[in-house]
C-alpha atoms as a PDB file:
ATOM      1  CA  UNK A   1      31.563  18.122  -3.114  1.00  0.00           C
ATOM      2  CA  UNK A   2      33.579  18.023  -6.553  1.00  0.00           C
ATOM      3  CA  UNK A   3      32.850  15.579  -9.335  1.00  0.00           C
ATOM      4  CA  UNK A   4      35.384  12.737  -9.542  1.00  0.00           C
ATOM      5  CA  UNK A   5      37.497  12.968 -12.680  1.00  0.00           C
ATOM      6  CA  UNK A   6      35.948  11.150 -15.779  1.00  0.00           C
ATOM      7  CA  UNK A   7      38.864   8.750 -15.801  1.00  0.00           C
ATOM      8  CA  UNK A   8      38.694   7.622 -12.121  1.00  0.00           C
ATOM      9  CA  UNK A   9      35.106   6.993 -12.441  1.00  0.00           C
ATOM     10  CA  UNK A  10      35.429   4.984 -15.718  1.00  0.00           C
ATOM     11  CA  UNK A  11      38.155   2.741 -13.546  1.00  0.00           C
ATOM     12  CA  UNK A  12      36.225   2.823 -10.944  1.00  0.00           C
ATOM     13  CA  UNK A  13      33.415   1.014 -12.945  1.00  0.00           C
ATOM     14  CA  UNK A  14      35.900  -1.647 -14.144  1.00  0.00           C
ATOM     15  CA  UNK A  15      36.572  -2.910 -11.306  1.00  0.00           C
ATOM     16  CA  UNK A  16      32.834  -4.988 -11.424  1.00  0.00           C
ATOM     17  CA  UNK A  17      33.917  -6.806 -13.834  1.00  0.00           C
ATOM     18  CA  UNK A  18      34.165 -10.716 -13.778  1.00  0.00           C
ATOM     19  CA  UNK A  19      37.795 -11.546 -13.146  1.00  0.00           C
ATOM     20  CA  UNK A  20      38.368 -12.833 -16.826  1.00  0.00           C
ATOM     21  CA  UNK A  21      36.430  -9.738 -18.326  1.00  0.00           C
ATOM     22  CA  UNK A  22      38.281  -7.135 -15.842  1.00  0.00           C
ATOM     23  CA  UNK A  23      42.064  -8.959 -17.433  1.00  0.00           C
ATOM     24  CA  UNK A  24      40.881  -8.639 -20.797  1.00  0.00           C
ATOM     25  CA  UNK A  25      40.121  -4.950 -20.050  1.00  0.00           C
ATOM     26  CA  UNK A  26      43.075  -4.529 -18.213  1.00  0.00           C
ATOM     27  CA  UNK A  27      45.477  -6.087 -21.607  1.00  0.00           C
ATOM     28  CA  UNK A  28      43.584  -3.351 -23.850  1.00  0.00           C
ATOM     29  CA  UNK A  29      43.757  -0.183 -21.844  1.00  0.00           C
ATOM     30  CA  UNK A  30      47.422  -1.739 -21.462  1.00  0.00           C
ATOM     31  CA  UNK A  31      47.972  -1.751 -25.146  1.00  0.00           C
ATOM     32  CA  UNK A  32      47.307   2.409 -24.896  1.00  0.00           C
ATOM     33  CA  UNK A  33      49.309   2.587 -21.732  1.00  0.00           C
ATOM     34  CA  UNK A  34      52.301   5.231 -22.577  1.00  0.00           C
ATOM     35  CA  UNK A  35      51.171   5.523 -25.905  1.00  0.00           C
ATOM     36  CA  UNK A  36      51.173   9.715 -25.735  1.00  0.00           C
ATOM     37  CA  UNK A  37      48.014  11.542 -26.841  1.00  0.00           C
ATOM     38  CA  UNK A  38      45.629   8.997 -28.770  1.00  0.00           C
ATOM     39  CA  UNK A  39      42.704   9.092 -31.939  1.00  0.00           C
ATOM     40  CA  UNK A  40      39.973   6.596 -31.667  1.00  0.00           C
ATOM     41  CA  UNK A  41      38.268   5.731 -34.972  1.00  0.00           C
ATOM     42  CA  UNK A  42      35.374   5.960 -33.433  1.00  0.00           C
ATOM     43  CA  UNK A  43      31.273   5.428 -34.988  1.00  0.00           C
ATOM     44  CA  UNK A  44      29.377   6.125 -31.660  1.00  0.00           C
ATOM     45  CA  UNK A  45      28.917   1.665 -31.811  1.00  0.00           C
ATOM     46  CA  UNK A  46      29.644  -0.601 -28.853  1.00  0.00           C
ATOM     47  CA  UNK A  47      32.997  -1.713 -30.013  1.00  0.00           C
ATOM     48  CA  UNK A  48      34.858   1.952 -30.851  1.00  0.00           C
ATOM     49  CA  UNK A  49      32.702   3.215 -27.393  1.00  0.00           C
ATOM     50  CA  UNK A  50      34.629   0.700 -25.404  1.00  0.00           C
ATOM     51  CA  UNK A  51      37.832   1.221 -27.139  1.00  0.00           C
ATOM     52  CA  UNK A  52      37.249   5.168 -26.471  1.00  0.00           C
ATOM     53  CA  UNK A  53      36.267   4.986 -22.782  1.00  0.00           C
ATOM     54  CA  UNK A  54      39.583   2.579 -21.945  1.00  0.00           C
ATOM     55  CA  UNK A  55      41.187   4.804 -23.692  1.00  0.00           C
ATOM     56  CA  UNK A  56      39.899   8.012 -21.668  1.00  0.00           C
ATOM     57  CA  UNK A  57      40.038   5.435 -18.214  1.00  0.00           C
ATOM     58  CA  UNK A  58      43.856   4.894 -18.867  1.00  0.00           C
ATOM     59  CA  UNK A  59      45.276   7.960 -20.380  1.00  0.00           C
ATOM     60  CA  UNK A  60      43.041  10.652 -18.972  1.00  0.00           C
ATOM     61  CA  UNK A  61      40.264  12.881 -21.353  1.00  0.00           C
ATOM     62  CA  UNK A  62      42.431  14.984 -22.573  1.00  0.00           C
ATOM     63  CA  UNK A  63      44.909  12.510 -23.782  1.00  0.00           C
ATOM     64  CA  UNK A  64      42.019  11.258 -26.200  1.00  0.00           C
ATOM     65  CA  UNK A  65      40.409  12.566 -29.262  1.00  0.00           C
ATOM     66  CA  UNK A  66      37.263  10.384 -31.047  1.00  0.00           C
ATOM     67  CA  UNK A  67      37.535  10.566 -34.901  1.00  0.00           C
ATOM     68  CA  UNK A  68      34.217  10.659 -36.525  1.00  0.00           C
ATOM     69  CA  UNK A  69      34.314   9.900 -39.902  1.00  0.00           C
ATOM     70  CA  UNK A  70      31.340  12.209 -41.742  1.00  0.00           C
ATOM     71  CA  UNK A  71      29.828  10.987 -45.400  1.00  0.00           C
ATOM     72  CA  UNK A  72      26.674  10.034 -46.633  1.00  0.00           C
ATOM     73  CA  UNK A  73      27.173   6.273 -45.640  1.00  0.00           C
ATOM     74  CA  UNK A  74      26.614   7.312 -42.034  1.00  0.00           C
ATOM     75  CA  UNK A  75      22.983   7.928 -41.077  1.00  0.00           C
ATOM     76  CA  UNK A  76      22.124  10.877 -39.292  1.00  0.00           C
ATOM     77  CA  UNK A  77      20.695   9.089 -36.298  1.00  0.00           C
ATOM     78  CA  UNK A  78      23.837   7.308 -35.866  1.00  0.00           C
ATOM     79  CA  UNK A  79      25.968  10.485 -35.858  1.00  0.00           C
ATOM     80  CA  UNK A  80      23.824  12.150 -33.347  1.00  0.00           C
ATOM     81  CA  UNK A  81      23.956   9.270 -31.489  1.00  0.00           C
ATOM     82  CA  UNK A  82      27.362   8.713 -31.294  1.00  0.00           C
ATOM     83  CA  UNK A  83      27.855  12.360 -29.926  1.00  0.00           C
ATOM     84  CA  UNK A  84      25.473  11.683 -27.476  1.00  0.00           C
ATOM     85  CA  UNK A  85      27.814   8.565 -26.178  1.00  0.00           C
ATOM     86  CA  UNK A  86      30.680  10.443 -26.501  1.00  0.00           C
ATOM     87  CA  UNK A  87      29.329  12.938 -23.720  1.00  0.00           C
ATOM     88  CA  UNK A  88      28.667  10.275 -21.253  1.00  0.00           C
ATOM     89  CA  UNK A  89      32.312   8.770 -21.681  1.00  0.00           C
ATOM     90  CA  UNK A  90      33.618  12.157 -21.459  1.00  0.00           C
ATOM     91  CA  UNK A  91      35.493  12.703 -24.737  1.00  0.00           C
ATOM     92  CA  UNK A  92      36.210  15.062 -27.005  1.00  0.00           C
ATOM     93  CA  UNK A  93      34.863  14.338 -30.868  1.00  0.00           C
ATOM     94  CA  UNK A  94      36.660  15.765 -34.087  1.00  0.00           C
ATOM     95  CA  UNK A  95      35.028  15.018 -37.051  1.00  0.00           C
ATOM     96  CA  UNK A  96      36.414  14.425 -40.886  1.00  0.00           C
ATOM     97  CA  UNK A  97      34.764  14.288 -43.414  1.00  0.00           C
ATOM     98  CA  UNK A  98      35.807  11.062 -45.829  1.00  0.00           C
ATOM     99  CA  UNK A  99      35.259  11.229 -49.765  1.00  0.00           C
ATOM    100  CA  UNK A 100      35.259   7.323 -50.134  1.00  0.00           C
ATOM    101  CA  UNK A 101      32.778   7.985 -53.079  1.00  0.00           C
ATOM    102  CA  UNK A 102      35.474   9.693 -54.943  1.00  0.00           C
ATOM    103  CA  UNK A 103      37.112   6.073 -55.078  1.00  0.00           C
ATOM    104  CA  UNK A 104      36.355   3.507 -58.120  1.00  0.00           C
ATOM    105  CA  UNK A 105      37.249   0.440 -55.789  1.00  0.00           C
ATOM    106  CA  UNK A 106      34.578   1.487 -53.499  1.00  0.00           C
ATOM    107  CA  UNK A 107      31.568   2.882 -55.936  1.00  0.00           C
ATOM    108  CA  UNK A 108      32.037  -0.583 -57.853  1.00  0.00           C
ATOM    109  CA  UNK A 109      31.690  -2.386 -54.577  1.00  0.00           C
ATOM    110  CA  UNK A 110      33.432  -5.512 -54.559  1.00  0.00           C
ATOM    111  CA  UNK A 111      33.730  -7.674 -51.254  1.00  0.00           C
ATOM    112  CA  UNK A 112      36.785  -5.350 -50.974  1.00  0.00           C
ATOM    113  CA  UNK A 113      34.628  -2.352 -50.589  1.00  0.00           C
ATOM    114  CA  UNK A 114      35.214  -1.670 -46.819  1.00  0.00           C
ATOM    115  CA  UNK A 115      38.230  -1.908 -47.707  1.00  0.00           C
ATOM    116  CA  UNK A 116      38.324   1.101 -49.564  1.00  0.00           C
ATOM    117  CA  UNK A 117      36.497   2.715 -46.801  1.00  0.00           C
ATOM    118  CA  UNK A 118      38.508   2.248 -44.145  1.00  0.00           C
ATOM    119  CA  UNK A 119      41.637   3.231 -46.591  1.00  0.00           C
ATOM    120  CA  UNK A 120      39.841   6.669 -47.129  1.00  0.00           C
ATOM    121  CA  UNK A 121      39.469   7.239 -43.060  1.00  0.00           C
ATOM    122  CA  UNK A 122      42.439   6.317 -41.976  1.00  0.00           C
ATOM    123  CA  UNK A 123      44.109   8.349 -44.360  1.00  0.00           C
ATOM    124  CA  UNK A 124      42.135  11.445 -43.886  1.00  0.00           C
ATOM    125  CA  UNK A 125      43.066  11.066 -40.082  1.00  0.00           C
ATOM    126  CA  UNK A 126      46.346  10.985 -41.046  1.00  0.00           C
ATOM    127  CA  UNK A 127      46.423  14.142 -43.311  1.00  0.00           C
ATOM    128  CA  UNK A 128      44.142  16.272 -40.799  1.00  0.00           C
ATOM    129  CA  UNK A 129      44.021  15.101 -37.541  1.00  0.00           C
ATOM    130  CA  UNK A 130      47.271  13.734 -36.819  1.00  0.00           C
ATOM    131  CA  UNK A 131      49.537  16.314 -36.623  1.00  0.00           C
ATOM    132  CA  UNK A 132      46.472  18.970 -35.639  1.00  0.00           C
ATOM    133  CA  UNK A 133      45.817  17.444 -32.850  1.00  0.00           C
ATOM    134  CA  UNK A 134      49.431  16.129 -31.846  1.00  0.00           C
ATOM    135  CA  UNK A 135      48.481  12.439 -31.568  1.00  0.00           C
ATOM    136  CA  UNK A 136      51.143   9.742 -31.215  1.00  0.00           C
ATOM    137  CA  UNK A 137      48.819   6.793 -32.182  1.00  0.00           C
ATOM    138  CA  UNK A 138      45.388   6.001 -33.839  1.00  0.00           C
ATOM    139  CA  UNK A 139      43.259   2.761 -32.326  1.00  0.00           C
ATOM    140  CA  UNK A 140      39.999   1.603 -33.922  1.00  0.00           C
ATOM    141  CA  UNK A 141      37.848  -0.805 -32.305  1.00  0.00           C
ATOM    142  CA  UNK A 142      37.880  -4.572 -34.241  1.00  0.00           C
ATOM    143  CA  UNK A 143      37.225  -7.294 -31.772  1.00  0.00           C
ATOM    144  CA  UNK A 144      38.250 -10.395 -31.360  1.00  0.00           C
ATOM    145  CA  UNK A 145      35.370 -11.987 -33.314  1.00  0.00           C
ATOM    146  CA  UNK A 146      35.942  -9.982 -35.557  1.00  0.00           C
ATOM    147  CA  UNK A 147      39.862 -10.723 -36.269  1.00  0.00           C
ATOM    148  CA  UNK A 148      38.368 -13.964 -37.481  1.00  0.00           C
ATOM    149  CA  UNK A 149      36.062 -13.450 -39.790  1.00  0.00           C
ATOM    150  CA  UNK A 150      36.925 -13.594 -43.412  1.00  0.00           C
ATOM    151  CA  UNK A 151      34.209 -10.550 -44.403  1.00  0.00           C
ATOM    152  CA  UNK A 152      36.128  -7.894 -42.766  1.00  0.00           C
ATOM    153  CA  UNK A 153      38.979  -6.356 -45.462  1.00  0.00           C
ATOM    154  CA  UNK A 154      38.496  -2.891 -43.580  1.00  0.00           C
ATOM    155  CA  UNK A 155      41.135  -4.433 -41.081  1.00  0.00           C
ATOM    156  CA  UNK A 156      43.759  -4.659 -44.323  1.00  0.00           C
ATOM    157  CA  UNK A 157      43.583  -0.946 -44.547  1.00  0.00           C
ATOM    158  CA  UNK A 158      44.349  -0.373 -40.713  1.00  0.00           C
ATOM    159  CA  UNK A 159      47.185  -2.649 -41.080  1.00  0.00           C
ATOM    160  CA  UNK A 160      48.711  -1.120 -43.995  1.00  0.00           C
ATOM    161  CA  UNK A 161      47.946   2.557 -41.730  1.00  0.00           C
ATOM    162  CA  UNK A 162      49.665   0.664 -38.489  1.00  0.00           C
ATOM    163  CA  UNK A 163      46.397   1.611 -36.756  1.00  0.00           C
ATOM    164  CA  UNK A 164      46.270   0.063 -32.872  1.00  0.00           C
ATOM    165  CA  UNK A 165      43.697  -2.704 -32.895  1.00  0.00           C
ATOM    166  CA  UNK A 166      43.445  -3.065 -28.764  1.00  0.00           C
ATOM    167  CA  UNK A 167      40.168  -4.747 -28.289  1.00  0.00           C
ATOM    168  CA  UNK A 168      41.169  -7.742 -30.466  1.00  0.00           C
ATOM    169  CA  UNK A 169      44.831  -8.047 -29.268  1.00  0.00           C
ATOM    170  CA  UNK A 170      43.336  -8.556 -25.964  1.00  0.00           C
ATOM    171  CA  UNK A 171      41.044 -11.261 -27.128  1.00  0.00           C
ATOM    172  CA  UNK A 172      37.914  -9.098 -26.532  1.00  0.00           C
ATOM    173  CA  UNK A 173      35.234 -10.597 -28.209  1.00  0.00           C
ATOM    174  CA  UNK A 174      31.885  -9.191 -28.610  1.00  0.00           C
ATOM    175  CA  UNK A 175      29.667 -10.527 -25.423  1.00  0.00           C
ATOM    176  CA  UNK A 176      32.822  -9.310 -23.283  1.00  0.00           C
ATOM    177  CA  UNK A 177      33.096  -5.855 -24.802  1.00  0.00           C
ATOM    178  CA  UNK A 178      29.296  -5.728 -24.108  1.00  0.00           C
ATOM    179  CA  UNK A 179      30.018  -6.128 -20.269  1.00  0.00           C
ATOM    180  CA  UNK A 180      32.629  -3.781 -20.579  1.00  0.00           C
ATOM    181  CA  UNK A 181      30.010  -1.369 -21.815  1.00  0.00           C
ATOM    182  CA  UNK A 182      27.257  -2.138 -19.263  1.00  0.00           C
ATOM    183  CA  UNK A 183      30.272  -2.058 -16.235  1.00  0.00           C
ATOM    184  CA  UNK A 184      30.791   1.087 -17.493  1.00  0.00           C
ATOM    185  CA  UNK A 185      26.584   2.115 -18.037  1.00  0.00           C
ATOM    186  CA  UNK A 186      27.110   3.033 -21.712  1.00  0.00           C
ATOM    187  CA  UNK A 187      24.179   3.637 -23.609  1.00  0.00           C
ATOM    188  CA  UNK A 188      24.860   1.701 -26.189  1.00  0.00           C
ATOM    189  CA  UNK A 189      25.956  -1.285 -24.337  1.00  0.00           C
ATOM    190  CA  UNK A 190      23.023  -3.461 -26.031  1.00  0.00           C
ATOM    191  CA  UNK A 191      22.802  -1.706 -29.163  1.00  0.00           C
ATOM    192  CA  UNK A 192      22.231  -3.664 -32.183  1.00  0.00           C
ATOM    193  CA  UNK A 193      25.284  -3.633 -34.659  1.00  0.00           C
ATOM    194  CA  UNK A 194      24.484  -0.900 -37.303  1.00  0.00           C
ATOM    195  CA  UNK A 195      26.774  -1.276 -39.974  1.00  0.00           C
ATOM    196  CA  UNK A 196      27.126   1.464 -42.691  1.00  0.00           C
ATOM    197  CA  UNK A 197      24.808   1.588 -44.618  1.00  0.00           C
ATOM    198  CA  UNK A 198      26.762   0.921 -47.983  1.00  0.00           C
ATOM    199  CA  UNK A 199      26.243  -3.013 -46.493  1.00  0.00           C
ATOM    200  CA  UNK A 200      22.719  -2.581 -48.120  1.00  0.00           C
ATOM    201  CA  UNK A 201      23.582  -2.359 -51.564  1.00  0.00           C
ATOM    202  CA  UNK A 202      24.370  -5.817 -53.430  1.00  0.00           C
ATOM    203  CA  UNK A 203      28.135  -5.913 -54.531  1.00  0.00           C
ATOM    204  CA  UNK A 204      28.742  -5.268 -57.689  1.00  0.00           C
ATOM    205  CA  UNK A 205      25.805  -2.381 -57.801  1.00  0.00           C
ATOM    206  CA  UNK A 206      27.294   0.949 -57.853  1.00  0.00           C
ATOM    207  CA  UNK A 207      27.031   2.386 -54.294  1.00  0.00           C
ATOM    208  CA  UNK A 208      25.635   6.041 -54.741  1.00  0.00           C
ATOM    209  CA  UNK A 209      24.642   8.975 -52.345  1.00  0.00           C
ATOM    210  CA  UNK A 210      21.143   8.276 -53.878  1.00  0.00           C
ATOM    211  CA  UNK A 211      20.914   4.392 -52.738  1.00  0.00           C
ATOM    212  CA  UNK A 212      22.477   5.711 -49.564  1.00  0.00           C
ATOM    213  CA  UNK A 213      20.104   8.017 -48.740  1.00  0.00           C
ATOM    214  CA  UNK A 214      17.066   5.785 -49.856  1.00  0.00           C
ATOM    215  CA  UNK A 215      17.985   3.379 -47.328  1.00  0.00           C
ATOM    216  CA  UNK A 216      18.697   5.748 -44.496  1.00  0.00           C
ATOM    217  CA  UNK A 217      14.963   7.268 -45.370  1.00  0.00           C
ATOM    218  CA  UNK A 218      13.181   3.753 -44.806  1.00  0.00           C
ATOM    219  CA  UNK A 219      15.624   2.478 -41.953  1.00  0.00           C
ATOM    220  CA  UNK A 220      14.689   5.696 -40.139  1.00  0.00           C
ATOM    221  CA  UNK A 221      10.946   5.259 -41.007  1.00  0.00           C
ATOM    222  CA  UNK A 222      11.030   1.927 -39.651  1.00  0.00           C
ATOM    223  CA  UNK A 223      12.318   2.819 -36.447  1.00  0.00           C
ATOM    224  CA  UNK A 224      10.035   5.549 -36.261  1.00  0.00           C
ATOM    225  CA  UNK A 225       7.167   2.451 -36.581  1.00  0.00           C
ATOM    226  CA  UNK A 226       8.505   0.973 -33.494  1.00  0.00           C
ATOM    227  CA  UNK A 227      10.815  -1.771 -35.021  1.00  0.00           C
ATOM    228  CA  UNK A 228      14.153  -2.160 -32.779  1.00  0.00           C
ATOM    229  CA  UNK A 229      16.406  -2.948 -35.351  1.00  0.00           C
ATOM    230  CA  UNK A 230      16.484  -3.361 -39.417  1.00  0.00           C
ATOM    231  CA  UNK A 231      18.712  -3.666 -42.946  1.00  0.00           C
ATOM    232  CA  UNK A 232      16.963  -2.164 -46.159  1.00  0.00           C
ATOM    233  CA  UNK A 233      18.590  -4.019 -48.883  1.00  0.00           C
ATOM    234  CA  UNK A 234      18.849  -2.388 -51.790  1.00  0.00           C
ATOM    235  CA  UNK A 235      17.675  -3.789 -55.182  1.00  0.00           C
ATOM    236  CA  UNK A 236      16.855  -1.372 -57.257  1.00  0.00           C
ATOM    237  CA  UNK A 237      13.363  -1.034 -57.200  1.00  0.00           C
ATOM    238  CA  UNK A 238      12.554  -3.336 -54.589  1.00  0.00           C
ATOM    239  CA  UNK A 239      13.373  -2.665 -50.752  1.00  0.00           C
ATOM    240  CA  UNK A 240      13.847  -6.034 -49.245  1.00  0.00           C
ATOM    241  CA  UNK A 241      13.324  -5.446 -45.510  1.00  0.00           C
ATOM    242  CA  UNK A 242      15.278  -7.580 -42.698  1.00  0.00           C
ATOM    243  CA  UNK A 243      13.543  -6.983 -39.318  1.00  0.00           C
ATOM    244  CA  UNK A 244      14.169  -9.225 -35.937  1.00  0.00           C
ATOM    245  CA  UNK A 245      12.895 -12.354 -36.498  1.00  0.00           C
ATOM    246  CA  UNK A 246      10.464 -11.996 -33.078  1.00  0.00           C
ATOM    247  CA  UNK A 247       8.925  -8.479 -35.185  1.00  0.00           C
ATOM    248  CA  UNK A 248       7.871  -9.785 -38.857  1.00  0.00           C
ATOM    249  CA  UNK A 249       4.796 -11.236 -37.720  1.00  0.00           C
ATOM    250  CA  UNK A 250       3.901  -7.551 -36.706  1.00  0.00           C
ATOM    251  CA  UNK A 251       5.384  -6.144 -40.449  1.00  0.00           C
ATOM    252  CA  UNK A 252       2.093  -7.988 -41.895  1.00  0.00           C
ATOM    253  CA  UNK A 253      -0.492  -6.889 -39.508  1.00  0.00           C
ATOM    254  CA  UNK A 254      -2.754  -4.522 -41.671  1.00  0.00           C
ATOM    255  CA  UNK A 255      -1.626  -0.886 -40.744  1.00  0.00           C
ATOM    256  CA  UNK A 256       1.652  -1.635 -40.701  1.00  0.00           C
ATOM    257  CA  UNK A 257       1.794  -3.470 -43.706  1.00  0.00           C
ATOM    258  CA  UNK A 258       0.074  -0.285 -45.010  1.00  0.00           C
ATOM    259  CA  UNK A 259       2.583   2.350 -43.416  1.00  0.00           C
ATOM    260  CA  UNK A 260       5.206   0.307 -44.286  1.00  0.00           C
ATOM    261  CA  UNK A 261       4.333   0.006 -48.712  1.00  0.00           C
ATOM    262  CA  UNK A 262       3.819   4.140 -48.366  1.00  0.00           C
ATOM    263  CA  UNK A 263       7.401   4.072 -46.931  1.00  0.00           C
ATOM    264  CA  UNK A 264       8.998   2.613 -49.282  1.00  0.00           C
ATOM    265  CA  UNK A 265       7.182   4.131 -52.115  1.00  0.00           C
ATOM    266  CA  UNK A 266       8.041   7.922 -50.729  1.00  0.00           C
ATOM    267  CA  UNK A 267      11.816   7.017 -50.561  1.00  0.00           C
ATOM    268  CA  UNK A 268      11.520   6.446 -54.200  1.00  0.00           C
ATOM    269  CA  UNK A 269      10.971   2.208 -54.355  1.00  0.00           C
ATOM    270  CA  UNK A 270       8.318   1.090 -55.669  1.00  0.00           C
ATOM    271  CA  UNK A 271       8.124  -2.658 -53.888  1.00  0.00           C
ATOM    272  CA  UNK A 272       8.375  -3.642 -50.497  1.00  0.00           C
ATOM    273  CA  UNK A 273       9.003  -6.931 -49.580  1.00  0.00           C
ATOM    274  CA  UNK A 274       9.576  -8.567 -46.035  1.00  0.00           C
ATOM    275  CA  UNK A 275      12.030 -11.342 -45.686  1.00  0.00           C
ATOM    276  CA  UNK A 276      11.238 -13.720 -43.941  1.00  0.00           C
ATOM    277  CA  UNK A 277      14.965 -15.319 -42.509  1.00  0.00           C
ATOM    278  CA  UNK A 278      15.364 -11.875 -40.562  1.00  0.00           C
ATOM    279  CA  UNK A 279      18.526  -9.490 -40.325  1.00  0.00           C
ATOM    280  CA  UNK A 280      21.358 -11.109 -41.571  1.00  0.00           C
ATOM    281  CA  UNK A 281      24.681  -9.972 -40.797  1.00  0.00           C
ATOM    282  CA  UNK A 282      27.221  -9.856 -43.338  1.00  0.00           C
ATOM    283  CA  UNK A 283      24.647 -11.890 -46.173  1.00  0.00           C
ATOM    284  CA  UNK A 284      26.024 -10.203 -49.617  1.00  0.00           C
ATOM    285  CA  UNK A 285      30.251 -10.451 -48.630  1.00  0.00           C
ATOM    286  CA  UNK A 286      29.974 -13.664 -46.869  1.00  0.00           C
ATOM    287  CA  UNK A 287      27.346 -15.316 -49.971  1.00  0.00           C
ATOM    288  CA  UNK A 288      30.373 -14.592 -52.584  1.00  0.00           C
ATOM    289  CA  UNK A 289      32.781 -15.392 -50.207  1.00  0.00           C
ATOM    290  CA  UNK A 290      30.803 -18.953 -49.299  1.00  0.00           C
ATOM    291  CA  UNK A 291      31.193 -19.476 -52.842  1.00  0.00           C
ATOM    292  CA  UNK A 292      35.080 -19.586 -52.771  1.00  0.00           C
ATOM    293  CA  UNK A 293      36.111 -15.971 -53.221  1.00  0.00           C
ATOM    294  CA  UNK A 294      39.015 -14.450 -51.604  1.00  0.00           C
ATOM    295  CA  UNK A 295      38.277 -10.590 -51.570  1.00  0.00           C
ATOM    296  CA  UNK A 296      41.432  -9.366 -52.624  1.00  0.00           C
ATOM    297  CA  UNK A 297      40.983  -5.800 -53.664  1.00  0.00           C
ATOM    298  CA  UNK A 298      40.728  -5.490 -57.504  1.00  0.00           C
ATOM    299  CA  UNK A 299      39.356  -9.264 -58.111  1.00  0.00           C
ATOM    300  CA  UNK A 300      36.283  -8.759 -60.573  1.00  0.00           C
ATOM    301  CA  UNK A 301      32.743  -9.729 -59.027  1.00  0.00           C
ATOM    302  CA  UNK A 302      30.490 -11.818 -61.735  1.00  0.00           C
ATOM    303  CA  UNK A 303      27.986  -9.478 -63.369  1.00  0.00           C
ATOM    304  CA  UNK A 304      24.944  -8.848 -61.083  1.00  0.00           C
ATOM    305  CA  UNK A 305      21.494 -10.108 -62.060  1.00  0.00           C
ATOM    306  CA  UNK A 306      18.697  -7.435 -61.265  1.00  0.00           C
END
């Protein structure tokens, strides 16, 4: 008995969807429909997995390349990972390497930082992967949640790079890009967003392959202590740690308090502290841009207190 193509089991797994779910599905592999041989800016997350495996479902495997974007921002658990997810949907992954530290705009890390980021991959993809591997179009995966938030200046660089955005043109927003996922028994359907992990650093502190790595050292450690999900923040010497809201209560029990001080104090901190509002998504852009920033690349940040 042969093995059904990947593509006509990824369909095939669609078609469980809830009717509105299946026609926002439907409008996004639609948006890739014809397109010619297609890159997927892809981080191994549940948004660019979905984007990839429509992609693969409508245009077949080898009409599809993922992009991984390689540099010090992505922790080493998430590349593997992302590989790992890759194999399942049945794509093929190229990886870049980006030099977004080589950029001023993003070391000084203004709310425009991603920004910066997102400038760097999308034009690395463009110098090495485009015409290497014959693609017509790159797509990343913003949602439709997404498309409305104001802390999200990445999507400025794919518009200025004419990248596809199919998820959020299809009004995908996040819960219905999660069914998509589990329809199509992802493993990362209910993974916990894992932003890069410049988003730990304060803006207007220099972002550094140090910090960077600091961060990725605890984060890892943490997981490795049975937390599900966390954000180091970086301030200098302190590590202020954001766990689930459901798992501090555990942070303070005595071993774990314990495990967690030696920790931070190997990766080169020397205090831990707990907060005790949880994981915040987005705190440091959206706190400046609560206070009536705009974000617009080059706009000064006031001077950061320590």
């Amino acid at each position: 008995m042969t093995t059904p193509p990947v593509s006509s089991s990824l369909r095939e797994a669609l078609a469980g969807l809830e009717p509105d779910a299946a026609a926002i599905a439907a409008r996004a592999r639609a948006a890739m429909a014809g397109a010619g041989r297609v890159g997927v800016a892809y981080s191994g997350g549940v948004d660019s997995a979905v984007l990839l495996a429509l992609a693969v479902a409508e245009l077949g495997p080898e009409q599809v390349v993922a992009i991984l974007g390689i540099s010090p921002s992505l922790a080493a658990d998430e590349r593997a990972a992302a590989h790992e997810v890759a194999a399942v949907i049945g794509a093929r992954v190229v990886e870049v390497a980006t030099h977004e530290q080589d950029s001023t705009g993003y070391r000084a890390n203004d709310v425009d930082r991603c920004f910066f980021c997102k400038d760097e991959l999308f034009t690395r993809i463009s110098d090495e992967v485009v015409t290497e591997h014959a693609l017509a179009a790159v797509a990343y995966g913003e949602n439709a949640d997404d498309a409305r938030r104001p802390d999200r200046p990445g999507a400025r660089a794919a518009t200025n790079h004419r990248v596809l955005r199919p998820l959020a043109e299809a009004g995908a927003s996040k819960a219905v890009v999660r069914q998509i996922a589990r329809a199509m028994a992802l493993p990362c359907a209910d993974k916990p967003a894992a932003p890069c992990l410049a988003s730990r650093i304060p803006h207007g502190h220099e972002v550094t392959p140090e910090k960077l790595h600091q961060v990725e050292e605890v984060e890892a450690g943490l997981r490795r202590l049975g937390f599900s999900d966390s954000r180091v923040r970086h301030h200098d010497q302190i590590a202020r740690i954001e766990l689930v809201p459901e798992e501090i209560e555990r942070a303070a029990t005595p071993a774990l308090r314990s495990a967690i001080h030696e920790l931070v104090t190997g990766a080169g901190f020397r205090f831990a502290a707990v907060d005790l509002r949880g994981i915040q998504s987005g705190a440091f852009t959206m706190s400046i841009l609560n206070a009536g920033r705009t974000g617009a690349p080059g706009t000064p940040v006031p001077k950061p207190v320590s």
